[in-house]
N, C-alpha and C. Protein backbone atom coordinates (compact mmCIF):
# COMPACT_ATOMS: atom_id res chain seq x y z
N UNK A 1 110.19 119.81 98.01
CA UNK A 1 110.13 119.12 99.29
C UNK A 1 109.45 117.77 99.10
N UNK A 2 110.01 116.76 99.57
CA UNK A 2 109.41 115.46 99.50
C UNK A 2 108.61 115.34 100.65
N UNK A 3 107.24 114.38 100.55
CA UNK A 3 106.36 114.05 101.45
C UNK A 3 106.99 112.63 101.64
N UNK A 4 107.20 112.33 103.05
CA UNK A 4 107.36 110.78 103.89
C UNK A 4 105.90 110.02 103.89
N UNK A 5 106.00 109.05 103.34
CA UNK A 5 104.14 108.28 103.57
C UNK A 5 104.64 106.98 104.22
N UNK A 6 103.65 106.08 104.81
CA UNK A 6 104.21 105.05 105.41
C UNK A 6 102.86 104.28 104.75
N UNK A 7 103.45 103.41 103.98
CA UNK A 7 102.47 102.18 103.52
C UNK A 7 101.54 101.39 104.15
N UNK A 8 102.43 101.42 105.32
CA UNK A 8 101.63 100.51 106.78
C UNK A 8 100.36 101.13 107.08
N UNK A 9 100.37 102.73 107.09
CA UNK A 9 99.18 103.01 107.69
C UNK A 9 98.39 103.12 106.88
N UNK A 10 98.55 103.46 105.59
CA UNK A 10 97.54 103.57 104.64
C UNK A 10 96.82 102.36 104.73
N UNK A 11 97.92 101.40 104.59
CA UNK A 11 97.10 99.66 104.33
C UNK A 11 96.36 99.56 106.10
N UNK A 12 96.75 100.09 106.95
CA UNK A 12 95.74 99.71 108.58
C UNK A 12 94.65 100.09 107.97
N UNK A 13 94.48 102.01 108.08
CA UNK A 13 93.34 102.74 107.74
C UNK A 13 92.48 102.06 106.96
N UNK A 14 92.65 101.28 105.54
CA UNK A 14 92.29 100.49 104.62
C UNK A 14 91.21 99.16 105.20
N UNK A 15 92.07 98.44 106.17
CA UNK A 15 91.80 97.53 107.18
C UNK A 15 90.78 97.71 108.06
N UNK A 16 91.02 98.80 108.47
CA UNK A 16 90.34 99.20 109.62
C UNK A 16 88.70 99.18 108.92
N UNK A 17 88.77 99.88 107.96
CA UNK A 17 87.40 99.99 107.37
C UNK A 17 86.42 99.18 107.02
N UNK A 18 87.32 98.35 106.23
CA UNK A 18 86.66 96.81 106.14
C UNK A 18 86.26 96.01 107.11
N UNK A 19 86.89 96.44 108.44
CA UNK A 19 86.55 95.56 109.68
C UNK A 19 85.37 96.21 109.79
N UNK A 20 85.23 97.57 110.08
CA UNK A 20 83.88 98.17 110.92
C UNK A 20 82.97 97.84 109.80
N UNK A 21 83.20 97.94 108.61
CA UNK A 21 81.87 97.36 107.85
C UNK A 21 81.04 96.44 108.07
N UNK A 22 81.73 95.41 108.91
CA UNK A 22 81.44 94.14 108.96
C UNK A 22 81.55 92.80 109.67
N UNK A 23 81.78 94.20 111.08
CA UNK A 23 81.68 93.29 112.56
C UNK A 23 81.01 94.80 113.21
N UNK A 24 80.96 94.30 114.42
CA UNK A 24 80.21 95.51 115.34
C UNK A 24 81.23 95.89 116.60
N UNK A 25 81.68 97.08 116.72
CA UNK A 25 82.33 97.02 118.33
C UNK A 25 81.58 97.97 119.41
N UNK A 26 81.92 98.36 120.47
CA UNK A 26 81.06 99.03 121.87
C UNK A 26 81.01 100.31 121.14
N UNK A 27 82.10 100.89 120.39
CA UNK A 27 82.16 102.23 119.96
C UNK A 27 83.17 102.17 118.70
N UNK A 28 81.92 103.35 117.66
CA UNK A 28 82.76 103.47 116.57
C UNK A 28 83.47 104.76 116.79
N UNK A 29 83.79 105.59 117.80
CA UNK A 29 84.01 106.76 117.47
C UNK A 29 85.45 107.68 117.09
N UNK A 30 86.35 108.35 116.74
CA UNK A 30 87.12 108.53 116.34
C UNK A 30 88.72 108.25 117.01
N UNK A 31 88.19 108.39 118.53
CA UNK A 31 89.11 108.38 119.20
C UNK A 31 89.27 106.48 119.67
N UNK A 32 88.33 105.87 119.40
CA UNK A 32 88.43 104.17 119.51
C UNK A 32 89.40 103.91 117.76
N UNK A 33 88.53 104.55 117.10
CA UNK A 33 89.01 104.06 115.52
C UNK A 33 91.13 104.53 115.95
N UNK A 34 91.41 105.56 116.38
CA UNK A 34 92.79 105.88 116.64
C UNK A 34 93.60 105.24 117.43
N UNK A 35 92.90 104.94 118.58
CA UNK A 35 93.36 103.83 119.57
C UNK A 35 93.57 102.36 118.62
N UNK A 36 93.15 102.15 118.02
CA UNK A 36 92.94 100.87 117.01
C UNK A 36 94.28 100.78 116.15
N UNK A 37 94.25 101.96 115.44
CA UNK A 37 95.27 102.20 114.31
C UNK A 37 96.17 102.23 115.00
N UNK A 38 96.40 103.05 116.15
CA UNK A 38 98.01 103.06 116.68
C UNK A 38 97.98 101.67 117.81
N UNK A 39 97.96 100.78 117.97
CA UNK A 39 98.22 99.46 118.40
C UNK A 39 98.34 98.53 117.07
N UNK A 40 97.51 98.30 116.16
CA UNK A 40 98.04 97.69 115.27
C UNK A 40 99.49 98.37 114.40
N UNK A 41 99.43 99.72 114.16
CA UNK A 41 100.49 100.04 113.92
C UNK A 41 101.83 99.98 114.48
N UNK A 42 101.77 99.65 115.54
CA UNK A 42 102.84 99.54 116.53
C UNK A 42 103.30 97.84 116.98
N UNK A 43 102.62 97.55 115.99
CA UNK A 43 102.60 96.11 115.97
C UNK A 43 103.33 95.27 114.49
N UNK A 44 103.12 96.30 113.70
CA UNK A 44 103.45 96.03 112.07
C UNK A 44 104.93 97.02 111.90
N UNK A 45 105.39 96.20 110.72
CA UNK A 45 106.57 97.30 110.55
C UNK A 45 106.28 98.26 109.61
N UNK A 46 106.66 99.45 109.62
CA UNK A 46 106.80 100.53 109.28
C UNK A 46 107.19 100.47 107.28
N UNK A 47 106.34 100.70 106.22
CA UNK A 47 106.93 100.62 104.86
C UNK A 47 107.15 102.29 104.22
N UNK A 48 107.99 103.48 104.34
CA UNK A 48 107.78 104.00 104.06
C UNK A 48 108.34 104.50 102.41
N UNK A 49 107.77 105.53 101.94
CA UNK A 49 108.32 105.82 100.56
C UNK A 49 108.04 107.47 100.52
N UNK A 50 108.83 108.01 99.36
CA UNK A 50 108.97 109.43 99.22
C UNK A 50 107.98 109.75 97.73
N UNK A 51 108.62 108.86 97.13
CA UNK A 51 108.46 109.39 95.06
C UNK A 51 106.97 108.13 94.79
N UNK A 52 106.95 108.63 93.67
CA UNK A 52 105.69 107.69 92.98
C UNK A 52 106.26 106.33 92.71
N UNK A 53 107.53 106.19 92.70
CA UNK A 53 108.55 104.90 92.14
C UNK A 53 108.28 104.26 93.78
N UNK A 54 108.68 104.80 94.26
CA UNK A 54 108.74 104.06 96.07
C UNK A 54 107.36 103.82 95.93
N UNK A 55 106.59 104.39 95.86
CA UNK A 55 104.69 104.04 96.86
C UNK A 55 104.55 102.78 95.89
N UNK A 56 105.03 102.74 94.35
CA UNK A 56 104.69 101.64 93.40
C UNK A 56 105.06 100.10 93.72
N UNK A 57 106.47 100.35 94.22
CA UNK A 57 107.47 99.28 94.61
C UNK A 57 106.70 99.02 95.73
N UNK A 58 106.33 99.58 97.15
CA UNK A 58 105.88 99.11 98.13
C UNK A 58 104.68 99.09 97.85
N UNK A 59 103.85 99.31 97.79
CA UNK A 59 102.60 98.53 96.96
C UNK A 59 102.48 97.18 96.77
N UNK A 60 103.41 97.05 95.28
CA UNK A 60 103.42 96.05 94.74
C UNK A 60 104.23 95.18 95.43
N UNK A 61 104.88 95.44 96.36
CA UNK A 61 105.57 94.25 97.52
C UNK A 61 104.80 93.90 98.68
N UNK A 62 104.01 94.41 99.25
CA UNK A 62 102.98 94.46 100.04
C UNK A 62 101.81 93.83 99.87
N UNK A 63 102.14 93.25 98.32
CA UNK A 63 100.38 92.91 97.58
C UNK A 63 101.13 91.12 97.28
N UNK A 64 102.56 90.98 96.90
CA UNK A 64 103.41 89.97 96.67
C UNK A 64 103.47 89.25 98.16
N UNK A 65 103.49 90.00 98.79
CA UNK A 65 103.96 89.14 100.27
C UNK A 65 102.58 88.88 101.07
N UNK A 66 102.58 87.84 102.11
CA UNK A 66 101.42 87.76 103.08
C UNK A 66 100.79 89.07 104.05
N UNK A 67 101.33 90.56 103.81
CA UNK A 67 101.19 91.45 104.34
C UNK A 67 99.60 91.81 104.30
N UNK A 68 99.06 91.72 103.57
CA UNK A 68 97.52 91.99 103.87
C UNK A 68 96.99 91.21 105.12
N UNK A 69 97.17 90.00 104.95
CA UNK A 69 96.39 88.95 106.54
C UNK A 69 97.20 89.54 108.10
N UNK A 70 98.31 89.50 107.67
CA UNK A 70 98.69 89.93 109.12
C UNK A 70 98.38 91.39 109.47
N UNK A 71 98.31 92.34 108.37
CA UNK A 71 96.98 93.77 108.23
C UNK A 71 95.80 93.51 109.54
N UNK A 72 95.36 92.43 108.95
CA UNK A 72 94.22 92.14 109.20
C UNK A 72 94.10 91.68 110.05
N UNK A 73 94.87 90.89 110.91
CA UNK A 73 94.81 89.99 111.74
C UNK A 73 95.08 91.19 112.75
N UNK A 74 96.08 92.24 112.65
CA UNK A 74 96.50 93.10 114.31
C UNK A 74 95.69 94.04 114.07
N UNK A 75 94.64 94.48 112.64
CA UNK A 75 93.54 95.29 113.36
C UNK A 75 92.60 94.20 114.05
N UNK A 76 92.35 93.53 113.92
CA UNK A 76 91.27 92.42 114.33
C UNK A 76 91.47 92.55 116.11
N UNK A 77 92.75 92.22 116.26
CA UNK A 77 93.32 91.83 117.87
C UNK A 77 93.49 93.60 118.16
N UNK A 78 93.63 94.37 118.09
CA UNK A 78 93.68 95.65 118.52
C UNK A 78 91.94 96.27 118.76
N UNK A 79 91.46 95.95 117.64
CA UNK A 79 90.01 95.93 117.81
C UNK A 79 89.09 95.19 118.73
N UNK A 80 89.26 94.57 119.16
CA UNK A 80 88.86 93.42 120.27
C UNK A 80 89.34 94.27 121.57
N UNK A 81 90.50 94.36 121.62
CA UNK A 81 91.31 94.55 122.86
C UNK A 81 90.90 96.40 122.97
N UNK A 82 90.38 97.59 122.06
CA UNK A 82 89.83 98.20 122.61
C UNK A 82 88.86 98.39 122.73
N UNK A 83 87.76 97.61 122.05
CA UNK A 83 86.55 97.47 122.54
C UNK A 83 86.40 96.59 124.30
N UNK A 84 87.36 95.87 124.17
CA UNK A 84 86.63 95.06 125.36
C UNK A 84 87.27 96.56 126.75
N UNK A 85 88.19 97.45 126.15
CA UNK A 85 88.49 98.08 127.56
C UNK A 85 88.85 99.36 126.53
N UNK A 86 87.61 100.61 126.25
CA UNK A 86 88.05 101.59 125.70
C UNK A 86 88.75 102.94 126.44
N UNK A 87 89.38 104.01 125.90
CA UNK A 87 90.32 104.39 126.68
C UNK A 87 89.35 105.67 127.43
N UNK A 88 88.07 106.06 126.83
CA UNK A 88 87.64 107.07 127.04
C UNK A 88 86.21 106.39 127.73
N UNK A 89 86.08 105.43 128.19
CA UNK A 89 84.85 104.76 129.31
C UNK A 89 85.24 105.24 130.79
């Protein structure tokens, strides 16, 4: 049986972390951190892969292209936008 992975979220989750390291928001708590991931995710396109050959290729295309900043940029704006109005206040 093959496992479906999606590159995108690995690289948000990735994102996401580095942000809370090193800004502050109203709430770190699991259900803000999810609200976060699924708006930036829904914002980015989707990279998925099955085999070790796929996760390598998208990887290494993901690392070739400007895809890290714009990573970064829709957790940034998703992060803002649920801190300033969280879903569970």
């Amino acid at each position: 049986m093959y496992e479906l992975k999606n590159h995108t979220e690995l690289a948000v989750q990735q994102a996401l972390q580095t942000y809370l390291r090193s800004n502050s928001l109203s709430c770190f708590c699991e259900r803000c951190q999810a609200d976060i991931m699924a708006l930036a995710l829904n914002r980015l396109p989707a990279r998925y892969y099955v085999s070790l050959r796929g996760e390598i290729m998208t990887h290494w295309e993901s690392h070739a292209n400007p895809d890290q900043a714009r990573i970064m940029a829709e957790v940034v704006r998703a992060a803002q936008q649920v801190s300033a109005t969280p879903s569970h206040a």
